[in-house]
PDB file of N, CA and C in Angstrom:
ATOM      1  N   UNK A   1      19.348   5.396   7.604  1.00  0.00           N
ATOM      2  CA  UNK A   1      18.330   4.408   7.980  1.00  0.00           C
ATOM      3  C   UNK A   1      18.692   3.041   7.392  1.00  0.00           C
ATOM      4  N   UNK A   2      18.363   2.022   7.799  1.00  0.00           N
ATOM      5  CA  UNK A   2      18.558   0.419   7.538  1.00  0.00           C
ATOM      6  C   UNK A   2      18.030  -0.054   6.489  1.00  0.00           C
ATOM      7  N   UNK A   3      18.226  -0.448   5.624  1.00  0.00           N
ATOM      8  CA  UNK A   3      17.838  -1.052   4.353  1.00  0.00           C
ATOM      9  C   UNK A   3      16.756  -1.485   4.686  1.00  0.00           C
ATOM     10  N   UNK A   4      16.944  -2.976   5.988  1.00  0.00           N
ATOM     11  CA  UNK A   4      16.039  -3.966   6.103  1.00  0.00           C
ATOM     12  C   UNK A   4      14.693  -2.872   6.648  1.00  0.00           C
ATOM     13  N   UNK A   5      15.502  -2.083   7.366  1.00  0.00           N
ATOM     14  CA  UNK A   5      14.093  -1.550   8.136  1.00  0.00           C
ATOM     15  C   UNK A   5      13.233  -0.596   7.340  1.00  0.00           C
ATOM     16  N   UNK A   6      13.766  -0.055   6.486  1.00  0.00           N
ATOM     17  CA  UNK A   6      13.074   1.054   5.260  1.00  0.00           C
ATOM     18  C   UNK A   6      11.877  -0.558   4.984  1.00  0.00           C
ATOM     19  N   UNK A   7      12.242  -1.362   4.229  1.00  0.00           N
ATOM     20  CA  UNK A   7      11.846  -2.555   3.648  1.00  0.00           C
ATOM     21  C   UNK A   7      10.054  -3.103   4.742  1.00  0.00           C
ATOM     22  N   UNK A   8      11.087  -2.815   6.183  1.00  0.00           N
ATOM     23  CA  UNK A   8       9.535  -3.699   7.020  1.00  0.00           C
ATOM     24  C   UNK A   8       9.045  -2.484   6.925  1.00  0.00           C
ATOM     25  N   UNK A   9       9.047  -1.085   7.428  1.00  0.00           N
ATOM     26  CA  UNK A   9       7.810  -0.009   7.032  1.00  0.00           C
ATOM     27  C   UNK A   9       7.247   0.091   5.473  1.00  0.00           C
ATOM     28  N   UNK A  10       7.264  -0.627   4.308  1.00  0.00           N
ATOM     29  CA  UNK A  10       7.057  -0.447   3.103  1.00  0.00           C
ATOM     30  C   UNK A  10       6.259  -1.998   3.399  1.00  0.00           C
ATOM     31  N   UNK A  11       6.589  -2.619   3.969  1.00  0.00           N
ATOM     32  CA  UNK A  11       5.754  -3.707   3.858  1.00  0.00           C
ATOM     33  C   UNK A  11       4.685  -3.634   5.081  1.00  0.00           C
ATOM     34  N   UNK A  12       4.691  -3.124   5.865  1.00  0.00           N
ATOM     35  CA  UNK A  12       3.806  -2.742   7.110  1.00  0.00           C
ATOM     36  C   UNK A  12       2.739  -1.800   6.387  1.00  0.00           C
ATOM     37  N   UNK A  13       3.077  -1.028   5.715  1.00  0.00           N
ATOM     38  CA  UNK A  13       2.188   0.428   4.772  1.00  0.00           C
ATOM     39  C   UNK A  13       1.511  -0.678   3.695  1.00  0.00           C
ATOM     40  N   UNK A  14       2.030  -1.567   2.933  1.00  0.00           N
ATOM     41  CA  UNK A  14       0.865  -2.320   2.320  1.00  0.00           C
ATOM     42  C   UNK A  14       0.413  -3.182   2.756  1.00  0.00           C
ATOM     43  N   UNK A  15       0.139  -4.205   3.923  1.00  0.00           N
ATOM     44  CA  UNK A  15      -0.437  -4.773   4.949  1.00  0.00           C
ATOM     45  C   UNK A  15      -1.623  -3.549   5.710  1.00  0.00           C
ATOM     46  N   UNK A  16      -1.302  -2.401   5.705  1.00  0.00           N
ATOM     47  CA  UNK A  16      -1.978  -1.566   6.049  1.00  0.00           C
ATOM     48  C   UNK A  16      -3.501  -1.613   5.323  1.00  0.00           C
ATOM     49  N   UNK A  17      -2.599  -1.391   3.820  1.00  0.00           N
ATOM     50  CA  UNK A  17      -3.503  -0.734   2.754  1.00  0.00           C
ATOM     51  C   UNK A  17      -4.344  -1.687   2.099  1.00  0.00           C
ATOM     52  N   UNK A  18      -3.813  -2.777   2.741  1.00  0.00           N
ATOM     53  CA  UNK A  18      -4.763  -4.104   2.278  1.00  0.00           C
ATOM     54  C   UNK A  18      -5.647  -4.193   3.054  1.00  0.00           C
ATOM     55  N   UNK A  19      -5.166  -4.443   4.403  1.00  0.00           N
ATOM     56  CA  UNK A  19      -6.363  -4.270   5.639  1.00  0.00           C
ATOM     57  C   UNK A  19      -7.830  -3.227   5.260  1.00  0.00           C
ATOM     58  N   UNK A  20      -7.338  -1.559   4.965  1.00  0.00           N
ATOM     59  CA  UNK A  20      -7.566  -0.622   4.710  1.00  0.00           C
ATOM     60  C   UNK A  20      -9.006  -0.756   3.816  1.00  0.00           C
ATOM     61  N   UNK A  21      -8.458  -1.635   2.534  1.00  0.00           N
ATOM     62  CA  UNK A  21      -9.434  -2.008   1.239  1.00  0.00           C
ATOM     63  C   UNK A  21     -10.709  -2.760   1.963  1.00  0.00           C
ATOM     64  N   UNK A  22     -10.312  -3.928   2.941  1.00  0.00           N
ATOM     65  CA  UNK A  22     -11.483  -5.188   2.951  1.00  0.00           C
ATOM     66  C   UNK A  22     -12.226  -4.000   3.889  1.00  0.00           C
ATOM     67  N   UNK A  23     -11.922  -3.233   4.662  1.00  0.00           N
ATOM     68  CA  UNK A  23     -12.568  -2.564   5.348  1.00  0.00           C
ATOM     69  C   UNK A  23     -13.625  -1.243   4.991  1.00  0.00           C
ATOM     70  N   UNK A  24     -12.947  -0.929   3.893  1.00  0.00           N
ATOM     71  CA  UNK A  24     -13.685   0.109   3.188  1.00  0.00           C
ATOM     72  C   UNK A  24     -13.670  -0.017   1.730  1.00  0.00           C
ATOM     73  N   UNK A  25     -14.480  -0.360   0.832  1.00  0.00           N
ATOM     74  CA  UNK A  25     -14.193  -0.563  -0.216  1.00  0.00           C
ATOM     75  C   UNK A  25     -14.383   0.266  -1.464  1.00  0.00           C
ATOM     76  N   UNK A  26     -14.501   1.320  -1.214  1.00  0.00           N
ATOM     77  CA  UNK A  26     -14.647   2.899  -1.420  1.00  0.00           C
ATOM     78  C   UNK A  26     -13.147   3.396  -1.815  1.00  0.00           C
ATOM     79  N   UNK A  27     -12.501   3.460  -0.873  1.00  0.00           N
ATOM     80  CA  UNK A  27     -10.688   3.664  -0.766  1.00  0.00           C
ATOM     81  C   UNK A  27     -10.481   2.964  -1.951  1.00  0.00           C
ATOM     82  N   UNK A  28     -10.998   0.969  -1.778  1.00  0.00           N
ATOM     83  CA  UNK A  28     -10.001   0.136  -2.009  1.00  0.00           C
ATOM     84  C   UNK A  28      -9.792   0.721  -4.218  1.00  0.00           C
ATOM     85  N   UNK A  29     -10.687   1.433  -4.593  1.00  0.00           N
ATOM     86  CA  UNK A  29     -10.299   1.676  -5.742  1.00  0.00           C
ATOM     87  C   UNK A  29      -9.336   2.578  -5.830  1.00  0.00           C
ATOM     88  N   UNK A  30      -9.262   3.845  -4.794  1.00  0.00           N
ATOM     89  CA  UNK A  30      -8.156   4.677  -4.699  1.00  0.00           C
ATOM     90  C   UNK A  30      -7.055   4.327  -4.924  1.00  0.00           C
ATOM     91  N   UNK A  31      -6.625   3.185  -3.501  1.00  0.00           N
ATOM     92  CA  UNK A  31      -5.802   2.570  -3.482  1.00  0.00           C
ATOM     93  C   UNK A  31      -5.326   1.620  -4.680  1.00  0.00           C
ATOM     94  N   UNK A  32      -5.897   1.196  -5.850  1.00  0.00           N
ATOM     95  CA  UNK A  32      -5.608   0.139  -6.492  1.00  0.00           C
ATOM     96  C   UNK A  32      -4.868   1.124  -7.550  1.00  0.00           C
ATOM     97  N   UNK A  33      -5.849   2.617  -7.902  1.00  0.00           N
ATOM     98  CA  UNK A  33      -5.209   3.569  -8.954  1.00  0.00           C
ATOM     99  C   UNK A  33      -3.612   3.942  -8.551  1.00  0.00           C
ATOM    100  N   UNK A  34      -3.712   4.041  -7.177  1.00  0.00           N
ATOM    101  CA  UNK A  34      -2.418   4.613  -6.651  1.00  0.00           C
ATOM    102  C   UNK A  34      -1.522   3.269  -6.572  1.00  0.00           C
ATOM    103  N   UNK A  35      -1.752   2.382  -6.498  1.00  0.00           N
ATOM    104  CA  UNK A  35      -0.544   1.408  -7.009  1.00  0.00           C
ATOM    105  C   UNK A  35      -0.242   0.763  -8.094  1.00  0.00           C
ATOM    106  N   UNK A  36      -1.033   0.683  -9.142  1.00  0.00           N
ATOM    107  CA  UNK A  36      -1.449   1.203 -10.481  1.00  0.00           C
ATOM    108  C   UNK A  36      -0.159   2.034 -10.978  1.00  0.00           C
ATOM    109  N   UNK A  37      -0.588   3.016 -10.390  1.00  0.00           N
ATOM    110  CA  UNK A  37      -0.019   4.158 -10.951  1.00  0.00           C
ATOM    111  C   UNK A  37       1.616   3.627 -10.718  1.00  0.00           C
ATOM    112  N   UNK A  38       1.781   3.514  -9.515  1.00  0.00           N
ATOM    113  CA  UNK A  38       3.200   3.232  -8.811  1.00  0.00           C
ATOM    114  C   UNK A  38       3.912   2.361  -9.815  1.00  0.00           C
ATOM    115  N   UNK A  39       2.943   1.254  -9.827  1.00  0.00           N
ATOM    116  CA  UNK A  39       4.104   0.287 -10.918  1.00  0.00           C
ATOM    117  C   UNK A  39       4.059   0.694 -12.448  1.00  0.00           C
ATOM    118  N   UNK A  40       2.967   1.827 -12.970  1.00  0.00           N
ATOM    119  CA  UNK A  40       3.503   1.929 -14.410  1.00  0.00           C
ATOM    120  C   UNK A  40       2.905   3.206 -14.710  1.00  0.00           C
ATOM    121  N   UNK A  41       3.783   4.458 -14.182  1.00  0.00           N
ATOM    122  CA  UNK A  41       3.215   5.859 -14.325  1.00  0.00           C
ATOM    123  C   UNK A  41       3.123   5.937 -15.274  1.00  0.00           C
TER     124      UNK A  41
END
């Protein structure tokens, strides 16, 4: 698979998950633990 293109689905998935938050803001704490987590397990 393509570097660049791995890169636009990883950036499409948090454009997602941002969208995701203003829309439900229930998730949006899920989501904040789970990237949280991502940058400092």
């Amino acid at each position: 698979m393509d570097s660049t293109n791995v890169q636009m689905v990883r950036t499409n998935k948090i454009a997602l998950a941002l969208f995701n938050v203003r829309m439900d803001p229930a998730s949006a704490r899920a989501c904040k633990c789970a990237i949280l987590g991502r940058i400092a397990p």
